[in-house]
N, C-alpha and C. Protein backbone atom coordinates (compact mmCIF):
# COMPACT_ATOMS: atom_id res chain seq x y z
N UNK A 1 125.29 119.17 102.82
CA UNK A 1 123.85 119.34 102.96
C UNK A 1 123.22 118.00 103.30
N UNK A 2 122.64 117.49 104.02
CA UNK A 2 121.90 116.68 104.79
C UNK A 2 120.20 116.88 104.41
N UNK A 3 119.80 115.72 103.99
CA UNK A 3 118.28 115.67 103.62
C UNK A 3 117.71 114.23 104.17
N UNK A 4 116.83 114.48 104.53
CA UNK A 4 115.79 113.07 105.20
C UNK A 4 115.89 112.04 104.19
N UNK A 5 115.71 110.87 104.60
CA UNK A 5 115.91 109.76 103.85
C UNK A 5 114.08 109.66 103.19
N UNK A 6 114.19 109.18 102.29
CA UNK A 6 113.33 108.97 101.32
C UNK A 6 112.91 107.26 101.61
N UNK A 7 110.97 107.95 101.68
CA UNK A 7 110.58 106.08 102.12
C UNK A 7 111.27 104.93 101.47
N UNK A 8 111.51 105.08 99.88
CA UNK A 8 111.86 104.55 99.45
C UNK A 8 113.35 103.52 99.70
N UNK A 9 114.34 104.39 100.27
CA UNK A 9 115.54 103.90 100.36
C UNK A 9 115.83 104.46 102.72
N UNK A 10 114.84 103.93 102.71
CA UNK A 10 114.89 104.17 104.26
C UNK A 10 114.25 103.01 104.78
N UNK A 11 115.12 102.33 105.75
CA UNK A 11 114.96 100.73 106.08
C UNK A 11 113.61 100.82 106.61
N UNK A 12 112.95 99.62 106.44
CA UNK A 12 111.73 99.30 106.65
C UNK A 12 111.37 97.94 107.86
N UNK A 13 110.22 98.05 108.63
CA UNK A 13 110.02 96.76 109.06
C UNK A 13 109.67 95.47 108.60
N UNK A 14 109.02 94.89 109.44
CA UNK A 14 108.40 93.46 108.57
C UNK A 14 107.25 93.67 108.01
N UNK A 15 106.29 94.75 108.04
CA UNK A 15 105.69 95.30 107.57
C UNK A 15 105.50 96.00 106.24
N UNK A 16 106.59 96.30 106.06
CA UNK A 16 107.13 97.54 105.03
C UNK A 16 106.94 98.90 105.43
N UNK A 17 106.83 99.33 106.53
CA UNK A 17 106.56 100.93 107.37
C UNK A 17 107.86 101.08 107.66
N UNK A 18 108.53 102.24 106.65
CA UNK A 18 109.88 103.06 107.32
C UNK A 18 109.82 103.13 108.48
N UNK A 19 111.16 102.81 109.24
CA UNK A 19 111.23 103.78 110.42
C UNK A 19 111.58 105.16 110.83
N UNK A 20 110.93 105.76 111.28
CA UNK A 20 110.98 106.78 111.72
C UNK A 20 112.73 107.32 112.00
N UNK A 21 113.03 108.46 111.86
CA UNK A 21 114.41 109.00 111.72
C UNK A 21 114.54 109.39 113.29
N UNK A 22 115.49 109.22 113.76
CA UNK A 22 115.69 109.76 115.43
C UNK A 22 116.38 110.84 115.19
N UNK A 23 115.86 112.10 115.70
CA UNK A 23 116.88 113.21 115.46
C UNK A 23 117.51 113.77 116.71
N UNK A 24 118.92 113.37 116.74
CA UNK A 24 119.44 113.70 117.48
C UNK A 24 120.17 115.17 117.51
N UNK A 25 120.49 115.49 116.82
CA UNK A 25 121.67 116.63 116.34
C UNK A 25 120.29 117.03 115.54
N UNK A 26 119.74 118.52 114.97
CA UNK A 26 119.42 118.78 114.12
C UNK A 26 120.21 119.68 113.08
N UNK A 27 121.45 119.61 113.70
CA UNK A 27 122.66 120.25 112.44
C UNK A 27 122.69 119.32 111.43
N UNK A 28 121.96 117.59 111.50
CA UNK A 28 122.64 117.06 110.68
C UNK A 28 121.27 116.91 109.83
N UNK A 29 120.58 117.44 109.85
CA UNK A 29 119.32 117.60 109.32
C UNK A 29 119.10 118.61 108.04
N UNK A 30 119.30 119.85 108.99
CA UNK A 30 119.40 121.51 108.75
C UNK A 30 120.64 122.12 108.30
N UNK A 31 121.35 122.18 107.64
CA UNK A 31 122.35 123.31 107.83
C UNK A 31 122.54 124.62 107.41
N UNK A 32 121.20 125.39 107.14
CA UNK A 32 120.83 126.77 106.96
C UNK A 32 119.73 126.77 107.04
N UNK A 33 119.04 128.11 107.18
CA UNK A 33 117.58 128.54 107.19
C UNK A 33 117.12 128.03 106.33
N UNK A 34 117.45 128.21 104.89
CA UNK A 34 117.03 127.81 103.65
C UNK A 34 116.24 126.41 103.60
N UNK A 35 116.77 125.35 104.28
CA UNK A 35 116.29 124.10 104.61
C UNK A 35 115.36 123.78 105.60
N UNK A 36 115.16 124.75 106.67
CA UNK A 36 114.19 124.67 107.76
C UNK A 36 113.01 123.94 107.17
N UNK A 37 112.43 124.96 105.91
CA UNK A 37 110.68 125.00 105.82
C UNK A 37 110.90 123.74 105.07
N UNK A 38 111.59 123.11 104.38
CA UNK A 38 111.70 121.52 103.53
C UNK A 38 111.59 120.56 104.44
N UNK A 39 112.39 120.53 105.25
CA UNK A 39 112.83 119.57 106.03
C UNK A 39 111.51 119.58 107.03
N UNK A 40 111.02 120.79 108.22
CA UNK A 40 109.94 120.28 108.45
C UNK A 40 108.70 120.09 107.81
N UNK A 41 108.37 120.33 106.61
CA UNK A 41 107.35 119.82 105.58
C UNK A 41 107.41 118.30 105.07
N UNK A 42 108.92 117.73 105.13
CA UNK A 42 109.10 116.72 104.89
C UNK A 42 109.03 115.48 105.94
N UNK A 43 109.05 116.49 107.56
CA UNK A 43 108.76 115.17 109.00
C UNK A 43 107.27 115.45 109.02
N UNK A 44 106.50 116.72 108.53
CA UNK A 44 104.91 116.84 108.78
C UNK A 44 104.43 115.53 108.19
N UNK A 45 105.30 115.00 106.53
CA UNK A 45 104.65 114.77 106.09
C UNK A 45 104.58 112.87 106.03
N UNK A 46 105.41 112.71 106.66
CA UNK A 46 106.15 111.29 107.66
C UNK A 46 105.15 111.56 108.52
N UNK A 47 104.97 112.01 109.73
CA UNK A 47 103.63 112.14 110.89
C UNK A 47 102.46 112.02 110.18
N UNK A 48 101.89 112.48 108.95
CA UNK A 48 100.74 112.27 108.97
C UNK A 48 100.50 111.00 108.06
N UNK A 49 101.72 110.44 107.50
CA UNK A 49 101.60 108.83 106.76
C UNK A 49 101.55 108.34 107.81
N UNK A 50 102.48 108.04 108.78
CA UNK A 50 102.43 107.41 110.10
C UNK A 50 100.45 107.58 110.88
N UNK A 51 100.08 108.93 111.14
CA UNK A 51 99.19 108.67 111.71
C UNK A 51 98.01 108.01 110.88
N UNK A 52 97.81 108.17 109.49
CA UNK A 52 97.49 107.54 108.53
C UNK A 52 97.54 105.56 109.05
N UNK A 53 98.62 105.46 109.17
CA UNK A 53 98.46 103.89 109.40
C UNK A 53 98.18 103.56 110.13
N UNK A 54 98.65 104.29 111.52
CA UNK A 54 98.04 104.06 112.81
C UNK A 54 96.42 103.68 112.77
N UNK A 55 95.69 104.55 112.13
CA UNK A 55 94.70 104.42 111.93
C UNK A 55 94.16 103.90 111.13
N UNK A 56 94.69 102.92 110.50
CA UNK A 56 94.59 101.45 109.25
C UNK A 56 94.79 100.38 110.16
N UNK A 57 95.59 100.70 111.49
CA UNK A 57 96.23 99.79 112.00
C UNK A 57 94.99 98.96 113.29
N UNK A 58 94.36 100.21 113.70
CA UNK A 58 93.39 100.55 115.10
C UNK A 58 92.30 100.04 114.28
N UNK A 59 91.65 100.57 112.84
CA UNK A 59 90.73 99.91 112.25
C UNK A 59 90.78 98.61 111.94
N UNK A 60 91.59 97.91 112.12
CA UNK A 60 91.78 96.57 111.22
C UNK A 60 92.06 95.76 112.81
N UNK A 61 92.35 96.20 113.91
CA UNK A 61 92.07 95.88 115.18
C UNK A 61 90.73 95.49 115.58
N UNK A 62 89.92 96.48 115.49
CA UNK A 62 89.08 96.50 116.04
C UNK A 62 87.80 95.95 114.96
N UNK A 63 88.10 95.83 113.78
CA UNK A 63 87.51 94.40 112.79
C UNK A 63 87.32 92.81 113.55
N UNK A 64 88.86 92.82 113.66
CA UNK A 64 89.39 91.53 114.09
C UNK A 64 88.61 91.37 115.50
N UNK A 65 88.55 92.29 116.18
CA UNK A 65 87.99 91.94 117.96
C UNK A 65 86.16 91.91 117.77
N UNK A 66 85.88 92.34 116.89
CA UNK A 66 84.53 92.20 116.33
C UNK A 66 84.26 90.96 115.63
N UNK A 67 85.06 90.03 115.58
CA UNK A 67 84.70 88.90 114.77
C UNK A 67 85.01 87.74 115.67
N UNK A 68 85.34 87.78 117.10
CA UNK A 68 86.10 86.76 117.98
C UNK A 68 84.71 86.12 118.57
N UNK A 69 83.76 86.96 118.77
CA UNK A 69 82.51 85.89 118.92
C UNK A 69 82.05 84.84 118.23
N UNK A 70 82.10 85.40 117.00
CA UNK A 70 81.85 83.83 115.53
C UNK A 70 82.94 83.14 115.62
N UNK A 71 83.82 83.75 115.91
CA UNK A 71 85.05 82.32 115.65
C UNK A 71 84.78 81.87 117.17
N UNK A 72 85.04 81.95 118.07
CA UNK A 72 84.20 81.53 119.04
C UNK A 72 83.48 80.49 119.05
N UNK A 73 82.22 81.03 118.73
CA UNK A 73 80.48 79.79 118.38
C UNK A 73 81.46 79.10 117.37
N UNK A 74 81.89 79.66 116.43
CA UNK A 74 81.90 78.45 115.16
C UNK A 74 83.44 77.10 116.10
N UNK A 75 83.77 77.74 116.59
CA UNK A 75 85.12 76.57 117.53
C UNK A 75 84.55 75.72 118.08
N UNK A 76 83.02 76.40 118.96
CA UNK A 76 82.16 75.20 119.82
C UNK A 76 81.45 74.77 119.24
N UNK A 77 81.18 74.57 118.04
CA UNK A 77 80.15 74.13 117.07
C UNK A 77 81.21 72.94 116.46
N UNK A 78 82.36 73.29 115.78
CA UNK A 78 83.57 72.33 115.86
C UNK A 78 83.66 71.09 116.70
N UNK A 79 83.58 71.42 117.69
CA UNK A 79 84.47 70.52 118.96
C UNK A 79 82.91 69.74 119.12
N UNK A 80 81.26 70.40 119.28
CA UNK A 80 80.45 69.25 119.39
C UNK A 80 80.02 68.49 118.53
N UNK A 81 80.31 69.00 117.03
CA UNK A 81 80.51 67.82 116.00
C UNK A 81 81.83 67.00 116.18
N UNK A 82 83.35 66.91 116.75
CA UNK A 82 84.23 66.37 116.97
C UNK A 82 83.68 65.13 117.77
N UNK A 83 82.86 65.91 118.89
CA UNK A 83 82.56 64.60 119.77
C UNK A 83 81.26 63.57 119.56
N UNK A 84 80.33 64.13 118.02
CA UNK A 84 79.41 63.69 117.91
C UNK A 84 79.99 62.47 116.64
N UNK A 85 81.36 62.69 116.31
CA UNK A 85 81.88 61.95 114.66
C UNK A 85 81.99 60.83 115.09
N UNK A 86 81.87 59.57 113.50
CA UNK A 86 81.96 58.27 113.73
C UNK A 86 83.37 57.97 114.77
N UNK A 87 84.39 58.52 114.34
CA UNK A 87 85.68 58.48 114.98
C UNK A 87 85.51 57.79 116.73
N UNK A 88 84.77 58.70 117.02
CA UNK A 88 84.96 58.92 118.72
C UNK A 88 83.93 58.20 119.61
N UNK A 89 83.01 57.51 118.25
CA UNK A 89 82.26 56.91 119.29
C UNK A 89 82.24 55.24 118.71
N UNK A 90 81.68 54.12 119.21
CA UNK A 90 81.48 52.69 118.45
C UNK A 90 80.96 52.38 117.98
N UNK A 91 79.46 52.80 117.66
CA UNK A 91 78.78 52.52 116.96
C UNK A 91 78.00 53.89 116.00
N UNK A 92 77.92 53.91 114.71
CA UNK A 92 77.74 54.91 114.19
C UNK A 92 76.34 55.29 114.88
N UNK A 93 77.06 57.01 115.01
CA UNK A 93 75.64 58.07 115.70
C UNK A 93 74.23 57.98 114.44
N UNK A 94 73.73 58.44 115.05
CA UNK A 94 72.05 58.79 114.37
C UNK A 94 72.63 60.46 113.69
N UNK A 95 72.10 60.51 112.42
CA UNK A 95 72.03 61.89 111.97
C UNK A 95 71.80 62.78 113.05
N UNK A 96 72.34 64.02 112.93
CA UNK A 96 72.35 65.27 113.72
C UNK A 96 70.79 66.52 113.52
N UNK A 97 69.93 66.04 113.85
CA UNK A 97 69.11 67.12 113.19
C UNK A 97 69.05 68.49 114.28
N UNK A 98 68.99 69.44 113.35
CA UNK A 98 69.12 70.93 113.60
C UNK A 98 69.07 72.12 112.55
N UNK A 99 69.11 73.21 113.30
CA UNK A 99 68.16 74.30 112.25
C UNK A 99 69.39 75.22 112.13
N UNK A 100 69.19 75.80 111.10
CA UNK A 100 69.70 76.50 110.25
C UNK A 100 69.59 77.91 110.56
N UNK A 101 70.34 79.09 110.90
CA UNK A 101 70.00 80.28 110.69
C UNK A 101 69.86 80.79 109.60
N UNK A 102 68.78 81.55 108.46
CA UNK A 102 69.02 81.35 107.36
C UNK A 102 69.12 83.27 107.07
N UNK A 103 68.46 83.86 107.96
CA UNK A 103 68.63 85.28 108.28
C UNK A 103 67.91 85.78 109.66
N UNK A 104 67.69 86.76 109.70
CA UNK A 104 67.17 87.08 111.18
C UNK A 104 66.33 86.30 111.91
N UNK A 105 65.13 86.22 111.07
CA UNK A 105 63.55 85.66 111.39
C UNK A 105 63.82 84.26 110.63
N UNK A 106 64.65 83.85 109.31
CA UNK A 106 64.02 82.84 108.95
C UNK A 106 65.33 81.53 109.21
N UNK A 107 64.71 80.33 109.77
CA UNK A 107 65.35 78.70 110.33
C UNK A 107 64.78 78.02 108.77
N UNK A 108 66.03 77.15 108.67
CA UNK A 108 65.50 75.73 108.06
C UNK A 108 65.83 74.69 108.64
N UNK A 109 64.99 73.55 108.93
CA UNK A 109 66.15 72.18 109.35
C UNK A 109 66.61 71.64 108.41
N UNK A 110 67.29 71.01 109.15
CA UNK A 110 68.29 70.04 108.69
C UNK A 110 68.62 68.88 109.12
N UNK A 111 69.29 68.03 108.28
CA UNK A 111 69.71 66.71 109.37
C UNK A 111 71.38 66.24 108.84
N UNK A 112 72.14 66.36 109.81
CA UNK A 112 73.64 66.30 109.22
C UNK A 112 74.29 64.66 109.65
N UNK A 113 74.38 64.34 108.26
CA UNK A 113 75.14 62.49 108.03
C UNK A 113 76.22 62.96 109.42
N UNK A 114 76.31 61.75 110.36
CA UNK A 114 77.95 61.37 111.05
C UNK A 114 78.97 61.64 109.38
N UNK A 115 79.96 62.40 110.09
CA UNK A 115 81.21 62.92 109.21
C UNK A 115 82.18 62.98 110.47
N UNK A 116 83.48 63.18 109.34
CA UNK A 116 84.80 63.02 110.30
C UNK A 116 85.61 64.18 109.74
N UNK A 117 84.41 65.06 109.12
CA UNK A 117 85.21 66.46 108.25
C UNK A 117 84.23 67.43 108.30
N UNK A 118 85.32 68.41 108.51
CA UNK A 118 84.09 69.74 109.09
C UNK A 118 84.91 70.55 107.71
N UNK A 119 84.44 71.39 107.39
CA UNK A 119 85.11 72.64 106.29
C UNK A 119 84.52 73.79 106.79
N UNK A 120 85.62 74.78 107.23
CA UNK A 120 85.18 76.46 107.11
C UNK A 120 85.55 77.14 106.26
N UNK A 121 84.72 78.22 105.91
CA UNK A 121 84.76 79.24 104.94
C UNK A 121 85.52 80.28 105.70
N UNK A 122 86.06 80.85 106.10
CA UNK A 122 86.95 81.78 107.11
C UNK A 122 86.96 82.77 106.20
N UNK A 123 86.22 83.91 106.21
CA UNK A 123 86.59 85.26 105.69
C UNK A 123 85.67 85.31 104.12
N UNK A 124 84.63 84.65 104.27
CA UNK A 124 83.96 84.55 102.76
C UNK A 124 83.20 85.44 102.84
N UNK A 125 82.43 86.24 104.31
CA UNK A 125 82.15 87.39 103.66
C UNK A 125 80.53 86.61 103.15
N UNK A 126 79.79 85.83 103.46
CA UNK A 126 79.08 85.09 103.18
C UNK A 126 77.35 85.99 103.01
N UNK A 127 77.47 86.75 104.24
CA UNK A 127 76.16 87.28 105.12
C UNK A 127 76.14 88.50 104.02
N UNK A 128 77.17 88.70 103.13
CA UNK A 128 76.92 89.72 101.99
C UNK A 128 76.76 89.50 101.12
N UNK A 129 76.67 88.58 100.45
CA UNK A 129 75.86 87.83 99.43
C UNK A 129 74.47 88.22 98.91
């Protein structure tokens, strides 16, 4: 008697997502009627974990492609403080003054010391606060 491998003890990727069983032969699956309705209840139920992730997979895609504009601005915001730091130039720059987005409608200024260190928050999730 032949039974589907169990997520558990069925090799996995780098992921941890079983792979899928290739069925070649379904004698080696099936070997009486009796087993039909198990066995395909048991690939229904593989297809719909699978489409399940797929769609963990497409959501968490399309997060990530929604966030490539801020990382973006925040890279060129990087690179013109890089070229504005004591480092790169000879004589120390003049403070940086500039405004603040603080929400839709409301700016504050500011004035930012020459530094040779930038820090990002990457993923803080901040704007939900």
């Amino acid at each position: 008697m032949a039974t589907v491998a169990k997520p558990e003890s069925a090799p996995t990727n780098a992921r941890g997502i079983p792979y899928a069983p290739f069925v070649d032969r379904v004698e080696d699956y099936v070997s009486d009627r009796s087993q039909v309705d198990a066995t395909v209840n048991s690939f229904k139920e593989m297809i719909s974990k699978y489409q399940f992730m797929q769609q963990n997979t497409q959501r968490r895609a399309t997060g990530l492609r929604t966030k490539i504009p801020d990382i973006l601005k925040t890279l060129e915001t990087v690179r013109f403080l890089a070229l504005h730091s004591p480092t790169t130039s000879t004589s120390p720059p003049p403070p940086l003054e500039t405004t603040f987005e603080l929400n839709d409608t409301l700016y504050a200024r500011a004035s930012i010391p020459p530094t040779s260190e930038v820090y990002l928050w990457l993923g803080a999730n901040l704007a939900h606060l």
